[in-house]
PDB file of N, CA and C in Angstrom:
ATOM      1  N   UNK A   1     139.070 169.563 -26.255  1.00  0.00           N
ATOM      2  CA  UNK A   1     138.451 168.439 -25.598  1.00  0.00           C
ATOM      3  C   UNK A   1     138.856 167.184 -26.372  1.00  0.00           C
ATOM      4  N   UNK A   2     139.281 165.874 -25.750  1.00  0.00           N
ATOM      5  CA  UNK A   2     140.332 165.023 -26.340  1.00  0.00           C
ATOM      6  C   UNK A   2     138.890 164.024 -25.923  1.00  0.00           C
ATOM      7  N   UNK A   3     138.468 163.272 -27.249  1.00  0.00           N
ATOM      8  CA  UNK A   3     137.898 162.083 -26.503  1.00  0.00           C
ATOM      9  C   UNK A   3     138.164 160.828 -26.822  1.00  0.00           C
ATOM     10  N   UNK A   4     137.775 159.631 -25.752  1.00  0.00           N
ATOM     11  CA  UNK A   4     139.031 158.254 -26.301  1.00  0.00           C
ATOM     12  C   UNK A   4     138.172 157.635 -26.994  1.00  0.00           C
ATOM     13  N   UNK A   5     136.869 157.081 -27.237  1.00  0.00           N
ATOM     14  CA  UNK A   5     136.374 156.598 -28.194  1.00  0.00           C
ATOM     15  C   UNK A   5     134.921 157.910 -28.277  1.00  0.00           C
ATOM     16  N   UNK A   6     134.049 157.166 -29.605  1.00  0.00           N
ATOM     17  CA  UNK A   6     133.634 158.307 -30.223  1.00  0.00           C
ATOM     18  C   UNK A   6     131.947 157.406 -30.159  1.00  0.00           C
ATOM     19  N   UNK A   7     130.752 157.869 -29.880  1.00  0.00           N
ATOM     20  CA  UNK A   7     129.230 157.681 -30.046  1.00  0.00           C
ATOM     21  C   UNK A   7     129.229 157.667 -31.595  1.00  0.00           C
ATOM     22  N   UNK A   8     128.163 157.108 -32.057  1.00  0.00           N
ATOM     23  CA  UNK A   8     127.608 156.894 -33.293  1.00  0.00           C
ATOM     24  C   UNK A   8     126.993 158.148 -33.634  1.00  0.00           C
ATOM     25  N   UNK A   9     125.944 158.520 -32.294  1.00  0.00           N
ATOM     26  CA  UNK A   9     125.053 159.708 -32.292  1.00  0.00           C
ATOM     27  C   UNK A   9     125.363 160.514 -31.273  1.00  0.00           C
ATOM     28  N   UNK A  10     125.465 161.696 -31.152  1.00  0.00           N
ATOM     29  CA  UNK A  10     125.431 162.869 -30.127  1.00  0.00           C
ATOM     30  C   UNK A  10     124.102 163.962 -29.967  1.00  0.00           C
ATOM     31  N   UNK A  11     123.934 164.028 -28.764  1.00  0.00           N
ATOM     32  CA  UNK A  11     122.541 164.481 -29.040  1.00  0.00           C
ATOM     33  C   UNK A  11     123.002 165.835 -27.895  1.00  0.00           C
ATOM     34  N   UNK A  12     123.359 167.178 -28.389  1.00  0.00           N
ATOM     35  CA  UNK A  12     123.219 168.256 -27.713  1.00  0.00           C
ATOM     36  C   UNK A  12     121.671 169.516 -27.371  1.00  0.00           C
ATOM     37  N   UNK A  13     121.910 169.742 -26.379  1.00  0.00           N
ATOM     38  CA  UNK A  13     120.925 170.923 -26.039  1.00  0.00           C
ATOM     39  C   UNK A  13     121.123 171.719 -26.257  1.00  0.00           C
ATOM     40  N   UNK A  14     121.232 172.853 -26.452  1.00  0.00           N
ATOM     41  CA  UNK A  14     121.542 174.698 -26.724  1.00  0.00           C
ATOM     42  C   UNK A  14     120.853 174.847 -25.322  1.00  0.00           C
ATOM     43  N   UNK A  15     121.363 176.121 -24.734  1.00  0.00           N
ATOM     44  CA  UNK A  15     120.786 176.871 -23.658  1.00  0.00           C
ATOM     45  C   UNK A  15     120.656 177.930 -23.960  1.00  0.00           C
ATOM     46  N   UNK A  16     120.408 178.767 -23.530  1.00  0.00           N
ATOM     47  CA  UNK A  16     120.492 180.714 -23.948  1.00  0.00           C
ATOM     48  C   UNK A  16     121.894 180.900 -23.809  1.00  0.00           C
ATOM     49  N   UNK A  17     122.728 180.799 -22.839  1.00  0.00           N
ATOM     50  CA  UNK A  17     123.642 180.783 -22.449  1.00  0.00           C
ATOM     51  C   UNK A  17     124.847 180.748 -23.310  1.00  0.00           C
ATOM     52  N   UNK A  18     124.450 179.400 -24.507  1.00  0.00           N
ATOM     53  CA  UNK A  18     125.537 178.813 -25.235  1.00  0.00           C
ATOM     54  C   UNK A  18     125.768 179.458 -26.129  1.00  0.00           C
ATOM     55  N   UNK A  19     127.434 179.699 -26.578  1.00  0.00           N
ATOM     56  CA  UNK A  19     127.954 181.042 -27.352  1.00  0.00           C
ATOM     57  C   UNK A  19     128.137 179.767 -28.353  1.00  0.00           C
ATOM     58  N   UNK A  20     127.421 180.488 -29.879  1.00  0.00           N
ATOM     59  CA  UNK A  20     128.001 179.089 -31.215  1.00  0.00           C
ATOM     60  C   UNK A  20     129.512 178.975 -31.943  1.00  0.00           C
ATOM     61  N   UNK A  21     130.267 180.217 -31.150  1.00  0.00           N
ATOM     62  CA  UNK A  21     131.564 179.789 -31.578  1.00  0.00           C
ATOM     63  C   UNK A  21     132.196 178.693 -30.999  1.00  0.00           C
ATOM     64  N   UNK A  22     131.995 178.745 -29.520  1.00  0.00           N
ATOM     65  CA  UNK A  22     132.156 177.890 -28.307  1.00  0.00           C
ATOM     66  C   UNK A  22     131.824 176.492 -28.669  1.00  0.00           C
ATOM     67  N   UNK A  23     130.782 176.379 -29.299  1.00  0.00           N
ATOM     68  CA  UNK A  23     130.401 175.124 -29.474  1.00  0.00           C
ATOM     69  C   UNK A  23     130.604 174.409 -31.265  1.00  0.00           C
ATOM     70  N   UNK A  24     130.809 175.444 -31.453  1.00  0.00           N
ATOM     71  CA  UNK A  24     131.117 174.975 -33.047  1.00  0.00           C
ATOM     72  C   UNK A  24     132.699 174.607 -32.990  1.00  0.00           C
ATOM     73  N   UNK A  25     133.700 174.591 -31.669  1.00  0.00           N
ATOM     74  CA  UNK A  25     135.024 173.896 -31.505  1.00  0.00           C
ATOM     75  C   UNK A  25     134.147 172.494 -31.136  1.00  0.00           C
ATOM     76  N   UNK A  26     133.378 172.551 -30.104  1.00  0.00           N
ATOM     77  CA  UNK A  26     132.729 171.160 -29.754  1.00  0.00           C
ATOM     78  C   UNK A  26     132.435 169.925 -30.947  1.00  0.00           C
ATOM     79  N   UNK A  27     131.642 170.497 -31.497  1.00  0.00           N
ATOM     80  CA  UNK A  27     131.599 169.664 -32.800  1.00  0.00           C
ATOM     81  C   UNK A  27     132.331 169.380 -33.683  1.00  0.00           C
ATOM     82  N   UNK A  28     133.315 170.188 -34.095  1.00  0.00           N
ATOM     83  CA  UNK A  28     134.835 169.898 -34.693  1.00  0.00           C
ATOM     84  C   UNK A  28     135.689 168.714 -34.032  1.00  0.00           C
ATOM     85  N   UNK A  29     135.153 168.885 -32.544  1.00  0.00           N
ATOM     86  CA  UNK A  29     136.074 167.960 -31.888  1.00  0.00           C
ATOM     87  C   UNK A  29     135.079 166.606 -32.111  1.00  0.00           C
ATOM     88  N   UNK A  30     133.670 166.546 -32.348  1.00  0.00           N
ATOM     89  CA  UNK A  30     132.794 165.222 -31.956  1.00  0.00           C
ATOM     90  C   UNK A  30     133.484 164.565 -33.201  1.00  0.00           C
ATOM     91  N   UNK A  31     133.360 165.418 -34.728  1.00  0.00           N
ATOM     92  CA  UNK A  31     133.449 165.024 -35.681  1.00  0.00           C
ATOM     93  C   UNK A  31     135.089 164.514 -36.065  1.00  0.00           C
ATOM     94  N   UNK A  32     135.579 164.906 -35.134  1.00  0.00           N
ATOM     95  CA  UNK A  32     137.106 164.597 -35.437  1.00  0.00           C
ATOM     96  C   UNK A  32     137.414 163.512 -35.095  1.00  0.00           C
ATOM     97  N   UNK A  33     136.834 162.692 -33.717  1.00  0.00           N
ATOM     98  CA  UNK A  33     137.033 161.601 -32.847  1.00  0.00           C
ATOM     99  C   UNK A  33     136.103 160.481 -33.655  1.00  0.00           C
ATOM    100  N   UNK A  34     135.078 160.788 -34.585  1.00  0.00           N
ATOM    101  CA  UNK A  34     134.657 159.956 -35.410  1.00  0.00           C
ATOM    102  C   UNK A  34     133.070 159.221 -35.410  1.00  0.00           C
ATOM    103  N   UNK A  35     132.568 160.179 -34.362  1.00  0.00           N
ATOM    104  CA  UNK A  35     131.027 160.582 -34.508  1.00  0.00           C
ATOM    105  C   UNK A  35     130.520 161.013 -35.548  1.00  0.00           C
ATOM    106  N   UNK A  36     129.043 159.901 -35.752  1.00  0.00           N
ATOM    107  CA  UNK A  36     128.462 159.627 -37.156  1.00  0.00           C
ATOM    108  C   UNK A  36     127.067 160.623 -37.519  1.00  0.00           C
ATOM    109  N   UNK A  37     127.176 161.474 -35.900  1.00  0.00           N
ATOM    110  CA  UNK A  37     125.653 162.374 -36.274  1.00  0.00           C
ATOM    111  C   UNK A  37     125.827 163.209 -35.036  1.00  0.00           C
ATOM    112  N   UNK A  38     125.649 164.055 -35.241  1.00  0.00           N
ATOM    113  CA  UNK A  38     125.273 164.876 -34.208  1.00  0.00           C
ATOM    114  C   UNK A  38     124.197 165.807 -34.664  1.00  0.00           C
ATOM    115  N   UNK A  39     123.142 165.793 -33.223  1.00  0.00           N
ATOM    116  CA  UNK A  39     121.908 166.383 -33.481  1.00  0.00           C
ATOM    117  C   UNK A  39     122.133 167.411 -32.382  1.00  0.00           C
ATOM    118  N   UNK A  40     121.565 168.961 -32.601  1.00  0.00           N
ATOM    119  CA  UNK A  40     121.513 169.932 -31.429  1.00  0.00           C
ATOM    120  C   UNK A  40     120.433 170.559 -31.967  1.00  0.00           C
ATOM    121  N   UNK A  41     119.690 170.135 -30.681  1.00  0.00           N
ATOM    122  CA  UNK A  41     118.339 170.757 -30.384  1.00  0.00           C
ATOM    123  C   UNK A  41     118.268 172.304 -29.629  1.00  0.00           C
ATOM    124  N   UNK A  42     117.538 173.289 -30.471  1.00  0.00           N
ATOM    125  CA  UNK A  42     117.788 174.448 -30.299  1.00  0.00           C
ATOM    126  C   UNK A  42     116.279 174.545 -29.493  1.00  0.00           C
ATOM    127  N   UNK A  43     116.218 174.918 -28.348  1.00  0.00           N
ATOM    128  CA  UNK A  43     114.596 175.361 -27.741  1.00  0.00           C
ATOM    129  C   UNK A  43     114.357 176.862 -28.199  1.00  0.00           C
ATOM    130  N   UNK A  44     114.919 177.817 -28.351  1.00  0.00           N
ATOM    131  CA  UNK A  44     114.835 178.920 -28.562  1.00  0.00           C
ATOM    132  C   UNK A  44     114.344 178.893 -30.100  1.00  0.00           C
ATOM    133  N   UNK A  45     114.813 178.219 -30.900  1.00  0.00           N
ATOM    134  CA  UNK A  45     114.440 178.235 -32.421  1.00  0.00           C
ATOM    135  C   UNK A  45     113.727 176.828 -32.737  1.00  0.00           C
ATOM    136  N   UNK A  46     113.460 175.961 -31.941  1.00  0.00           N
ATOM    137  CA  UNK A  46     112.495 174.824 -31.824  1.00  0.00           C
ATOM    138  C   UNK A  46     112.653 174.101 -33.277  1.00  0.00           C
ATOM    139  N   UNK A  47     114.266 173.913 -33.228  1.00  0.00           N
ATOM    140  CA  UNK A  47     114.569 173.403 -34.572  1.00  0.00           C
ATOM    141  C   UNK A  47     115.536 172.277 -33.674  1.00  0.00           C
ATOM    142  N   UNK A  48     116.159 171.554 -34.999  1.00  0.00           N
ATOM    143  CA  UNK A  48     117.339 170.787 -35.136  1.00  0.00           C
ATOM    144  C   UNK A  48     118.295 170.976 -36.029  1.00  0.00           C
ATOM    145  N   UNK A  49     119.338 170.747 -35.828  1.00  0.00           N
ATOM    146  CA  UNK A  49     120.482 170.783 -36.225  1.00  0.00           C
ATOM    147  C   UNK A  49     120.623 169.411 -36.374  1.00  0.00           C
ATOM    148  N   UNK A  50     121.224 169.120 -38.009  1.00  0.00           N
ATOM    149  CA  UNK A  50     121.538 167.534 -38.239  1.00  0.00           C
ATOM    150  C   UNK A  50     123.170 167.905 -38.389  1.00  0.00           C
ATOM    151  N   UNK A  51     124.346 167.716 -37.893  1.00  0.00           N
ATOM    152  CA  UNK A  51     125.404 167.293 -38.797  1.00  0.00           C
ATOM    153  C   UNK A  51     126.355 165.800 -38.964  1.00  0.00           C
ATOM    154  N   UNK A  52     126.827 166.052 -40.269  1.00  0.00           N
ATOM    155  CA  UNK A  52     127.261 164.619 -40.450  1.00  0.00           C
ATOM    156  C   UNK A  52     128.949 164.968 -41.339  1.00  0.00           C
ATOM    157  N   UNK A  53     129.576 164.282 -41.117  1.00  0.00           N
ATOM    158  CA  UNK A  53     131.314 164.283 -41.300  1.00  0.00           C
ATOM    159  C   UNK A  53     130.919 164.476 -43.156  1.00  0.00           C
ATOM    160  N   UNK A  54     131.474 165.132 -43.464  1.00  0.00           N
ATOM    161  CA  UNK A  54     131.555 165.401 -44.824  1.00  0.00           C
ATOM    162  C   UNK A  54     130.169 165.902 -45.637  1.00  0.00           C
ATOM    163  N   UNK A  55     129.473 166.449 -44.966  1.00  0.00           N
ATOM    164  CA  UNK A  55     128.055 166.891 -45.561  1.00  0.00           C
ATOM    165  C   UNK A  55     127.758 167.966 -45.181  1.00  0.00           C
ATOM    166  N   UNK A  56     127.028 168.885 -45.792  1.00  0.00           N
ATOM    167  CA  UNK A  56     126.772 170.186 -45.114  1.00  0.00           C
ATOM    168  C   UNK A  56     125.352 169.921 -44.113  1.00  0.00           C
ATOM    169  N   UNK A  57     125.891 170.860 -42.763  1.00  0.00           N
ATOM    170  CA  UNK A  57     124.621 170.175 -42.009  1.00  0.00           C
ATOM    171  C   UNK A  57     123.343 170.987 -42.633  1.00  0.00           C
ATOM    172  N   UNK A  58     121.827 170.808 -41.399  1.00  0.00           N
ATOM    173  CA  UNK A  58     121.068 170.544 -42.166  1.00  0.00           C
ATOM    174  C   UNK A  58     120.153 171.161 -40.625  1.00  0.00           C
ATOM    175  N   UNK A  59     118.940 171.972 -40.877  1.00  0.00           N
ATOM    176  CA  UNK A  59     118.381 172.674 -40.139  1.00  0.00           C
ATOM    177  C   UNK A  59     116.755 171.924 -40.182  1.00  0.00           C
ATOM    178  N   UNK A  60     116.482 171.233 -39.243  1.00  0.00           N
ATOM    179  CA  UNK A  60     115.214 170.849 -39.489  1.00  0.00           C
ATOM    180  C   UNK A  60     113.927 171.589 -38.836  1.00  0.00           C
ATOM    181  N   UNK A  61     113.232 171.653 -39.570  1.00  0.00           N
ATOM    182  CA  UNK A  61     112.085 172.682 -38.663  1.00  0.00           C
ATOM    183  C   UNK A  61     111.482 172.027 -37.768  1.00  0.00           C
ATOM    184  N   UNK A  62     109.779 172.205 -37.495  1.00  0.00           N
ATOM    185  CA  UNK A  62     109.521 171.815 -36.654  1.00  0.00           C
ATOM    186  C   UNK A  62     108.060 170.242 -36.962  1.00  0.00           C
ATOM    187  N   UNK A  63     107.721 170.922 -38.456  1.00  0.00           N
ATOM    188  CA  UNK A  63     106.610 169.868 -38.992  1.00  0.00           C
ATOM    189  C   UNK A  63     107.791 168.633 -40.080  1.00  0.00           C
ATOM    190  N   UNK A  64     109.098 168.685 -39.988  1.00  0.00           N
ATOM    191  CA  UNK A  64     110.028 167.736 -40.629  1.00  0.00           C
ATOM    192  C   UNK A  64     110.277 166.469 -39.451  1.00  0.00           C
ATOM    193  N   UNK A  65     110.443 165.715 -40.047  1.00  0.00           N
ATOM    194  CA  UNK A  65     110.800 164.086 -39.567  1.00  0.00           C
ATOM    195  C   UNK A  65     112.347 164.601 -39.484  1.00  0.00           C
ATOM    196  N   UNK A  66     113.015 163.414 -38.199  1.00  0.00           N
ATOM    197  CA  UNK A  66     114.019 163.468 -38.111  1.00  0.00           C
ATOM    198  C   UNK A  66     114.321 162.196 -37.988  1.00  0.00           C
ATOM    199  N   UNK A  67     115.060 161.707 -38.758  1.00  0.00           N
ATOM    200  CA  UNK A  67     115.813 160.550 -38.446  1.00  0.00           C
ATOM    201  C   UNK A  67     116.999 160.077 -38.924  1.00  0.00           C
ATOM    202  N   UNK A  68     117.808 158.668 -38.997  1.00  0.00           N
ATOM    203  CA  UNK A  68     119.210 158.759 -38.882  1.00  0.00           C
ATOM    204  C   UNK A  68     118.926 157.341 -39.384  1.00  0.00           C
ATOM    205  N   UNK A  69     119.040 156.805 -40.485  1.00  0.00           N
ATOM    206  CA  UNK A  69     118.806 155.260 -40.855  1.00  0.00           C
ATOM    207  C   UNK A  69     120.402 154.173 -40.472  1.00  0.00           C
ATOM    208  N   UNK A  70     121.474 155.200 -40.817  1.00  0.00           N
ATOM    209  CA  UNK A  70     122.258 154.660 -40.578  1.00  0.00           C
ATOM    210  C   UNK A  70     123.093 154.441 -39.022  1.00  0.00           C
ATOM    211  N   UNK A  71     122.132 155.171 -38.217  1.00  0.00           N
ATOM    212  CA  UNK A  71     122.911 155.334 -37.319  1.00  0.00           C
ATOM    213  C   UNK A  71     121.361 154.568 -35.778  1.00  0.00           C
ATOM    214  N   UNK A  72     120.501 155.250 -36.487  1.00  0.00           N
ATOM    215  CA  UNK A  72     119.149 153.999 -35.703  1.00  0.00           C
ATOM    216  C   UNK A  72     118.308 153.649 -35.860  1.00  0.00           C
ATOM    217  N   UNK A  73     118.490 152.759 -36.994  1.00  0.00           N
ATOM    218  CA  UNK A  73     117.557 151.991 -37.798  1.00  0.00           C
ATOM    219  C   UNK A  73     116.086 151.816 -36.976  1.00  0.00           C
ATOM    220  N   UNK A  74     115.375 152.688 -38.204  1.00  0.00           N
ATOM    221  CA  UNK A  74     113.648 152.257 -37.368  1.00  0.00           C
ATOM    222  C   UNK A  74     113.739 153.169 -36.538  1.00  0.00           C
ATOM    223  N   UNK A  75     113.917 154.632 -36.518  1.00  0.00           N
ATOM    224  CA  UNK A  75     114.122 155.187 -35.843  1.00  0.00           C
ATOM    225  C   UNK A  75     113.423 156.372 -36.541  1.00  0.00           C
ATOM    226  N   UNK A  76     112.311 157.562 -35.914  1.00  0.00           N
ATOM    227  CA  UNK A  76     111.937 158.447 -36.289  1.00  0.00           C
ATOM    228  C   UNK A  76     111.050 158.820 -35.769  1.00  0.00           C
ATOM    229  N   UNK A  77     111.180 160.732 -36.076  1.00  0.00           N
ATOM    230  CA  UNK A  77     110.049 161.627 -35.456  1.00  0.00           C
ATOM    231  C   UNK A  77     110.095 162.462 -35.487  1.00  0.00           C
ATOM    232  N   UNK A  78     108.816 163.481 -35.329  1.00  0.00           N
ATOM    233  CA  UNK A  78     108.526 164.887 -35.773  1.00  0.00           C
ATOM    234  C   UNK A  78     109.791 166.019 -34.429  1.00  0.00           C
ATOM    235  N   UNK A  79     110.090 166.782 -35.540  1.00  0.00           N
ATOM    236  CA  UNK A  79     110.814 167.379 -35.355  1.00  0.00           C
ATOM    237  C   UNK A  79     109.853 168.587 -33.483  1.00  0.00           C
ATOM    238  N   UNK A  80     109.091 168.441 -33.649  1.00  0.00           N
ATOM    239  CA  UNK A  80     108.391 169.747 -32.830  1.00  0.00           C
ATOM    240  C   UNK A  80     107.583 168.598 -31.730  1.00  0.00           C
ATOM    241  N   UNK A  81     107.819 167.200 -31.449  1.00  0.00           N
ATOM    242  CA  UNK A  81     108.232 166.107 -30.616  1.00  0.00           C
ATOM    243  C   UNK A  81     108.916 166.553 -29.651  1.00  0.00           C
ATOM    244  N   UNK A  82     110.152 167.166 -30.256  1.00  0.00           N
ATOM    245  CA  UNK A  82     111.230 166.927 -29.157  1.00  0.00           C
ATOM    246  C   UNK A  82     110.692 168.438 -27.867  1.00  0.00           C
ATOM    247  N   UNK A  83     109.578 169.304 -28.303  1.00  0.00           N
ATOM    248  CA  UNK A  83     109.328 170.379 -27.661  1.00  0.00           C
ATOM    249  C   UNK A  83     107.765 170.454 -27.352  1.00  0.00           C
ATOM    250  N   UNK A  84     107.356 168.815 -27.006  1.00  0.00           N
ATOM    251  CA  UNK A  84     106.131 168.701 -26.312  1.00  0.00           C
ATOM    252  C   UNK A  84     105.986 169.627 -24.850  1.00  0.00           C
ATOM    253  N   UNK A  85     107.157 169.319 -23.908  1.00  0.00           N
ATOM    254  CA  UNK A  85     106.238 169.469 -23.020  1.00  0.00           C
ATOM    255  C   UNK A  85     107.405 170.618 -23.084  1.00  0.00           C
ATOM    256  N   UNK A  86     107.604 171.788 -23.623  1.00  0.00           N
ATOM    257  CA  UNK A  86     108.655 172.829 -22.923  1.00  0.00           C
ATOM    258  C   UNK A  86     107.567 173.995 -23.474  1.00  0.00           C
TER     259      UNK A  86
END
């Protein structure tokens, strides 16, 4: 997947469906084009996934804050937020 310019932030879903080899090319490709965060929200494990270009990513539970200072300033919230109404 070739993309011509690149988001600051990427914000993916997981489905049941989604195979993580499949998508772990996806993110190789976000991070290659020069995306500064990508977050994937897992409903099945009611977590997050933080990754960032040169850092090991980062698994957030569900009572952890999530946020991104550099990428949206003033920006934050409980991780188990994002699975109010599911």
């Amino acid at each position: 997947m070739a993309f011509r310019t690149a988001s600051d932030l990427v914000v993916e879903v997981l489905s049941r469906s989604d195979e993580w080899s499949k998508f772990e090319t996806k993110l190789d490709d976000y991070l290659a084009a020069g995306v500064m965060e990508i977050w994937v929200v897992s409903v099945d494990e009611r977590c997050v996934w933080s990754y960032r270009p040169d850092q090991p990513h980062r698994r957030l539970e569900a009572a952890e804050e999530l946020s991104s200072p550099e990428v949206l300033p003033g920006f934050s919230c409980r991780v188990v937020d994002f699975f109010l109404h599911v």
